[in-house]
C-alpha atoms as a PDB file:
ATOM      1  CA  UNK A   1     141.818 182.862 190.353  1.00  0.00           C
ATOM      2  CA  UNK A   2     138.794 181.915 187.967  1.00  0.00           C
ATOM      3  CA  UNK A   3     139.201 184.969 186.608  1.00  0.00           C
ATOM      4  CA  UNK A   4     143.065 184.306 185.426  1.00  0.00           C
ATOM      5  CA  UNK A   5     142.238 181.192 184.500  1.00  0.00           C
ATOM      6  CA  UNK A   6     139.205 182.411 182.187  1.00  0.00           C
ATOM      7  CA  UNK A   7     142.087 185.324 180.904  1.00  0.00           C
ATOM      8  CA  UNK A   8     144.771 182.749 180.162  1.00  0.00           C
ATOM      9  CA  UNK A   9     141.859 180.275 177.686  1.00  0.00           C
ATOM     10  CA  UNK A  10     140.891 183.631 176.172  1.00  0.00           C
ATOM     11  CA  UNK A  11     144.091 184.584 174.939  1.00  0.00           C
ATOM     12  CA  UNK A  12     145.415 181.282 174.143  1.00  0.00           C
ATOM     13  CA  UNK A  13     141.901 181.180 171.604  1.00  0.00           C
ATOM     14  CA  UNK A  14     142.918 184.799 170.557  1.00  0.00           C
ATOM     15  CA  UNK A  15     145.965 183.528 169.686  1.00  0.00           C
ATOM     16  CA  UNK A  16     145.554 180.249 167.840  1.00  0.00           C
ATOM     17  CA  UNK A  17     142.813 181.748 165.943  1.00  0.00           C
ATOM     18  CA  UNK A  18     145.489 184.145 164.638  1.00  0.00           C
ATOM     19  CA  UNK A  19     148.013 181.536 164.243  1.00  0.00           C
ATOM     20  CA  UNK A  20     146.053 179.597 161.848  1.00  0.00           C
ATOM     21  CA  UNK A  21     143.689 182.053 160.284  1.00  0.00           C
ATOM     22  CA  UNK A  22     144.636 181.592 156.255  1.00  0.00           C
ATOM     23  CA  UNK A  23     144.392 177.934 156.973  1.00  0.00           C
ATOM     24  CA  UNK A  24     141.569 175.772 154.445  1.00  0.00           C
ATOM     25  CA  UNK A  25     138.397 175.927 156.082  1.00  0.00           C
ATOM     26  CA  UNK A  26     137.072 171.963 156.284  1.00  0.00           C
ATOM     27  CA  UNK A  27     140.091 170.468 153.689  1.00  0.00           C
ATOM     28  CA  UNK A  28     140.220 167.322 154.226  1.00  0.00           C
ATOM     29  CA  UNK A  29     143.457 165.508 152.356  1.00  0.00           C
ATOM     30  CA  UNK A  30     147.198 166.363 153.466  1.00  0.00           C
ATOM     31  CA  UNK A  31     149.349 167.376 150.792  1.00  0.00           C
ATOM     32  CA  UNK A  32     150.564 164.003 150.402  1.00  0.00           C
ATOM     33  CA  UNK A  33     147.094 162.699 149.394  1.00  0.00           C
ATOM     34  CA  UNK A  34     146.575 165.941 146.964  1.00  0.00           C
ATOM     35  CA  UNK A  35     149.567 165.001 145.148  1.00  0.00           C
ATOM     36  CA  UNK A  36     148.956 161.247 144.864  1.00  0.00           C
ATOM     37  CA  UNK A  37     145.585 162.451 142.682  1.00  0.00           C
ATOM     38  CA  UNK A  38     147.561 164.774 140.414  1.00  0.00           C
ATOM     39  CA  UNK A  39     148.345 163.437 137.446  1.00  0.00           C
ATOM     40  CA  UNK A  40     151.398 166.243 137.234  1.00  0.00           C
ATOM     41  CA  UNK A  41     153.107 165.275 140.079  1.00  0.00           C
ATOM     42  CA  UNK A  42     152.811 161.512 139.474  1.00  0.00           C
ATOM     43  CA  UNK A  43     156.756 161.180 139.367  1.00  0.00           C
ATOM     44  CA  UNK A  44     157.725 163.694 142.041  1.00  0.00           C
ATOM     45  CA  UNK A  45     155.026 161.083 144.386  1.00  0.00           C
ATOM     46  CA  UNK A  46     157.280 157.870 143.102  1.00  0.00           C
ATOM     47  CA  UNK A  47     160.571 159.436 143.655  1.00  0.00           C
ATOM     48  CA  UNK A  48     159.342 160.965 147.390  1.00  0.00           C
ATOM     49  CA  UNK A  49     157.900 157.188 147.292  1.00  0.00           C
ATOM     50  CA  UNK A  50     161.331 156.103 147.131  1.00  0.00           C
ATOM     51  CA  UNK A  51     163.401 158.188 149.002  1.00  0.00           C
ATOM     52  CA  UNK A  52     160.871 157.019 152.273  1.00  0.00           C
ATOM     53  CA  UNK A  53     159.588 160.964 152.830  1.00  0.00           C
ATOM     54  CA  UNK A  54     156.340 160.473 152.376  1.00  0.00           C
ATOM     55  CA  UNK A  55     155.423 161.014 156.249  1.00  0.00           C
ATOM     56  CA  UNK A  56     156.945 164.141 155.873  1.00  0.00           C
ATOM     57  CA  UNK A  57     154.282 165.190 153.200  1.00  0.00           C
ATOM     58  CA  UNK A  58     151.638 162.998 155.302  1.00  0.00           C
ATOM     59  CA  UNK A  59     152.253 164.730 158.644  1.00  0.00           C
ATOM     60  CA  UNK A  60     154.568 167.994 158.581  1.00  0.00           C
ATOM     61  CA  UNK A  61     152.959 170.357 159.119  1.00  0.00           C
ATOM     62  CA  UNK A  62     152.189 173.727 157.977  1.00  0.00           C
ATOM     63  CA  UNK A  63     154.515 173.406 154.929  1.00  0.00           C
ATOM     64  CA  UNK A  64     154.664 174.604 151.383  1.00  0.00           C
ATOM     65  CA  UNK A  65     155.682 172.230 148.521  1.00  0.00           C
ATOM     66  CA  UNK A  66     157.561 173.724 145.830  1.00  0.00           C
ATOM     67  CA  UNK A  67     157.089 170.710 142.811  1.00  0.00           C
ATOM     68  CA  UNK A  68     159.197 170.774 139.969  1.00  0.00           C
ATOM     69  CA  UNK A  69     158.002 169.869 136.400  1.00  0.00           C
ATOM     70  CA  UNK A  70     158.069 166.737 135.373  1.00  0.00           C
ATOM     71  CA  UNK A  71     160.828 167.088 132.888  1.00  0.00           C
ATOM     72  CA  UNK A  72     162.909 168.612 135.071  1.00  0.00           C
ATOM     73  CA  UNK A  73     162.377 165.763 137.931  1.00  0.00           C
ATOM     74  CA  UNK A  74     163.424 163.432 135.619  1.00  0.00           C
ATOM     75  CA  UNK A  75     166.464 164.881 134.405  1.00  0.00           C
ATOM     76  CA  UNK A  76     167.681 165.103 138.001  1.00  0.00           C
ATOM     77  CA  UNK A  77     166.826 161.658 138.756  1.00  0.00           C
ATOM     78  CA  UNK A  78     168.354 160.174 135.965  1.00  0.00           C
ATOM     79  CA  UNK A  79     171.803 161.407 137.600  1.00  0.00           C
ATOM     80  CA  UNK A  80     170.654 161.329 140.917  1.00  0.00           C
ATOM     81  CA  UNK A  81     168.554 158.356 141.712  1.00  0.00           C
ATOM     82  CA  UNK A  82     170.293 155.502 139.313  1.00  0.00           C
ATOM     83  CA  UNK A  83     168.787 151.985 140.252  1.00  0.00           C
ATOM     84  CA  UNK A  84     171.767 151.213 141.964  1.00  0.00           C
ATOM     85  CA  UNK A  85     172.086 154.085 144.290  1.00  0.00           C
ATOM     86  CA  UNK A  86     173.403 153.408 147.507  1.00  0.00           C
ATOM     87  CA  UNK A  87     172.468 155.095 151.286  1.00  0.00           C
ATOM     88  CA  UNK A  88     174.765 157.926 150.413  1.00  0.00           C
ATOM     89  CA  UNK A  89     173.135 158.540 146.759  1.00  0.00           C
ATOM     90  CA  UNK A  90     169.765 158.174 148.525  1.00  0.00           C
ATOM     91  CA  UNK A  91     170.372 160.468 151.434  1.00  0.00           C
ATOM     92  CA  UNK A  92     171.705 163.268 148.920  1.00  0.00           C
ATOM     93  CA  UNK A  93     168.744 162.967 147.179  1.00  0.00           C
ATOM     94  CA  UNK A  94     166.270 162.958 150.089  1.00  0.00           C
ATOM     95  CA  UNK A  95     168.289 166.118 151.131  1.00  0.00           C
ATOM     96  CA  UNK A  96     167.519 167.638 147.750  1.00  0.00           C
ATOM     97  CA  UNK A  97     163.732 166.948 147.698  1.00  0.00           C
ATOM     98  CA  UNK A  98     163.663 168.331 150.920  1.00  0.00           C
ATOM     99  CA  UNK A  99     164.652 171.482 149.680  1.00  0.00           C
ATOM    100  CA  UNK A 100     161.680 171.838 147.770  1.00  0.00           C
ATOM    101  CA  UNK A 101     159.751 172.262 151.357  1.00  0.00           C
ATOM    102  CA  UNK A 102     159.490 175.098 152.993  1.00  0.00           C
ATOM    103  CA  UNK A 103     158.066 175.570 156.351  1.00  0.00           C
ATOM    104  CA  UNK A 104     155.006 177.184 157.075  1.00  0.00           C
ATOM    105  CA  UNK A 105     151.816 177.555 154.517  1.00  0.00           C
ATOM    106  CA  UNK A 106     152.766 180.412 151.815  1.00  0.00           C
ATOM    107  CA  UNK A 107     150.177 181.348 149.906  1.00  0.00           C
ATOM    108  CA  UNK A 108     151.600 182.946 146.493  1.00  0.00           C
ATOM    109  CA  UNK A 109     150.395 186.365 147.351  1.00  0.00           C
ATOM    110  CA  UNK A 110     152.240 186.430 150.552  1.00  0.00           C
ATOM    111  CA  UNK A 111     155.601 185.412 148.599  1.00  0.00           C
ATOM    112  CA  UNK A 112     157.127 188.409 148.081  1.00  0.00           C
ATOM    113  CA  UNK A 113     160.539 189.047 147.586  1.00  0.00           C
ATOM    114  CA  UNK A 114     162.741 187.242 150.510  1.00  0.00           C
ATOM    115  CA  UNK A 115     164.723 183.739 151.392  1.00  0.00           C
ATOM    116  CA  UNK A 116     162.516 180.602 152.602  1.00  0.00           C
ATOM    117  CA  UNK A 117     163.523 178.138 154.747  1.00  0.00           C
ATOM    118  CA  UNK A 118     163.690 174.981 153.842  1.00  0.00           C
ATOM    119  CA  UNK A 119     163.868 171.197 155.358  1.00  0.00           C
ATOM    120  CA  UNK A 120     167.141 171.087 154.069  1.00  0.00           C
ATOM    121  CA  UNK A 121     168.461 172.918 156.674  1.00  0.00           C
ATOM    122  CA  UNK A 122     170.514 175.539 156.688  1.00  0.00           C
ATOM    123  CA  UNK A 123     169.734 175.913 152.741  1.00  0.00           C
ATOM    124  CA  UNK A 124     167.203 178.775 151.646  1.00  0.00           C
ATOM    125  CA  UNK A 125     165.696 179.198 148.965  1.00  0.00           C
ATOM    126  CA  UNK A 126     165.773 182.924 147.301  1.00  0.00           C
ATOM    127  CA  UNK A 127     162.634 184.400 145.347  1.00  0.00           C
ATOM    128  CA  UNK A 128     162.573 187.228 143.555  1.00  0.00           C
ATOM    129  CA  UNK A 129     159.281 188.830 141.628  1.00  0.00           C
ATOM    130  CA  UNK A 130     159.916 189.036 137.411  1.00  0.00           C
ATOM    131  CA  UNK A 131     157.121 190.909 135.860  1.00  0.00           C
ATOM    132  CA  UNK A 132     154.783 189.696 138.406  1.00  0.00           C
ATOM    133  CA  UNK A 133     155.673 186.050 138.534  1.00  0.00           C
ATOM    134  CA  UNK A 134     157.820 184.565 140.954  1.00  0.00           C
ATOM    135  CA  UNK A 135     161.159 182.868 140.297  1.00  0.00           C
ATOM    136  CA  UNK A 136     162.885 180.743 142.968  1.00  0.00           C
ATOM    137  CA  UNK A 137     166.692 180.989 143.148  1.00  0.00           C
ATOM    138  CA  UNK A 138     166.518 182.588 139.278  1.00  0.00           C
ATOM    139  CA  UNK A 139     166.225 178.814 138.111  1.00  0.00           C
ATOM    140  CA  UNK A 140     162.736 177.743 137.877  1.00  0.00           C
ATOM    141  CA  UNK A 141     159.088 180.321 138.413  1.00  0.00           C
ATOM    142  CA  UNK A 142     155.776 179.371 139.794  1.00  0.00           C
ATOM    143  CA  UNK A 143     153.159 178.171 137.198  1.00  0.00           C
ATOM    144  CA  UNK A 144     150.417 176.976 138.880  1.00  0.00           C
ATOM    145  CA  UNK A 145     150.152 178.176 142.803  1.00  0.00           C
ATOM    146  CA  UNK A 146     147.729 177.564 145.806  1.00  0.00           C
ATOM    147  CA  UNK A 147     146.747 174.002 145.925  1.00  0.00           C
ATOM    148  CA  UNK A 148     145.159 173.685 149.370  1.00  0.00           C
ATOM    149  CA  UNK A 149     145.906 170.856 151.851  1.00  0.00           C
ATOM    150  CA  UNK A 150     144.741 169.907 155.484  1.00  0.00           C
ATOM    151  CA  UNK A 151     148.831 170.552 155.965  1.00  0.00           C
ATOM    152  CA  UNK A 152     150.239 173.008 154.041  1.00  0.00           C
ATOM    153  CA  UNK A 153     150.015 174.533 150.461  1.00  0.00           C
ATOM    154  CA  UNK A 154     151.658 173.278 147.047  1.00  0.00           C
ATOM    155  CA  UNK A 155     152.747 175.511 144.534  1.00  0.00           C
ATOM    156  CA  UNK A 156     153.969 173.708 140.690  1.00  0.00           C
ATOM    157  CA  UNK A 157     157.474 175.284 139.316  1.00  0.00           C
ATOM    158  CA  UNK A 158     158.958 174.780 135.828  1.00  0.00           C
ATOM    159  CA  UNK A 159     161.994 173.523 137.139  1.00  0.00           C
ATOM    160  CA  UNK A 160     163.947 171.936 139.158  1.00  0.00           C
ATOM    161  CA  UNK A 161     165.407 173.888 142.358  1.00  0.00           C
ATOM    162  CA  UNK A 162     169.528 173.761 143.175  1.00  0.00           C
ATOM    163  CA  UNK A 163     170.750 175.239 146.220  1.00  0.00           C
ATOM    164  CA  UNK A 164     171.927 178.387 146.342  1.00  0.00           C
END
């Protein structure tokens, strides 16, 4: 019986060491507290700020955060996001964040070409490889990639992401 038991804790550390093995070693801040000290993402933080999601970024976990430029965040949330909004406005918008997180940690490498899950479920997102870079849903590519977190991985695009 000791011996199943002592069979069972081995494979259960086989496993899990497996599980997690391209995890940081010793990083320390989720990817909520990366982004809140990049000056880049300073908008996409206020509008996940507003759209109450940020315990998603805080806790979720392994994910991979797909955020869009600057420019294009704003353009969307000009439309999207108007002072006024109401629930509905708000929840369409939280839905279309949410699409630019994908479960599980992806480093770039391991992106090849294939569909991603997102939160916003059942909604995929599509990449394809152009001349070595990738391109998500042929609307905005990857220009700045592997930003460790305790949490998950972020990944900067030049754009902002529509579902497909």
């Amino acid at each position: 019986m000791k011996r199943a038991w002592l069979l069972f804790l081995v494979g259960i550390c086989l496993w899990s060491c497996d599980a997690f093995e391209d995890l940081p070693v010793g990083q320390e801040k989720t990817v909520w507290e990366t982004l809140l000290e990049r000056e880049d993402a300073a908008l996409f933080v206020s509008v996940v700020e507003r759209l109450t999601i940020v315990d998603t970024l805080q806790a979720f976990s392994p994910i991979t955060v797909f955020v869009p430029s600057p420019e294009s965040l704003a353009l969307w949330a000009n439309v999207a996001l108007p002072e006024d909004a109401d629930s509905v406005q708000l929840d369409a918008a939280r839905n279309r964040i949410l699409y630019h997180v994908v479960f599980n940690r992806r480093l770039l490498g391991a992106i090849e070409e294939e569909t991603l899950p997102t939160l916003f479920e059942p909604n995929v997102i599509s990449v394809t490889l152009q001349s070595g870079v990738r391109v998500l849903n042929e609307q905005a590519a990857v220009i700045e990639g592997n930003v460790d977190a305790r949490n998950g991985i972020i990944h900067f695009i030049d754009g902002f992401l529509n579902p497909m």
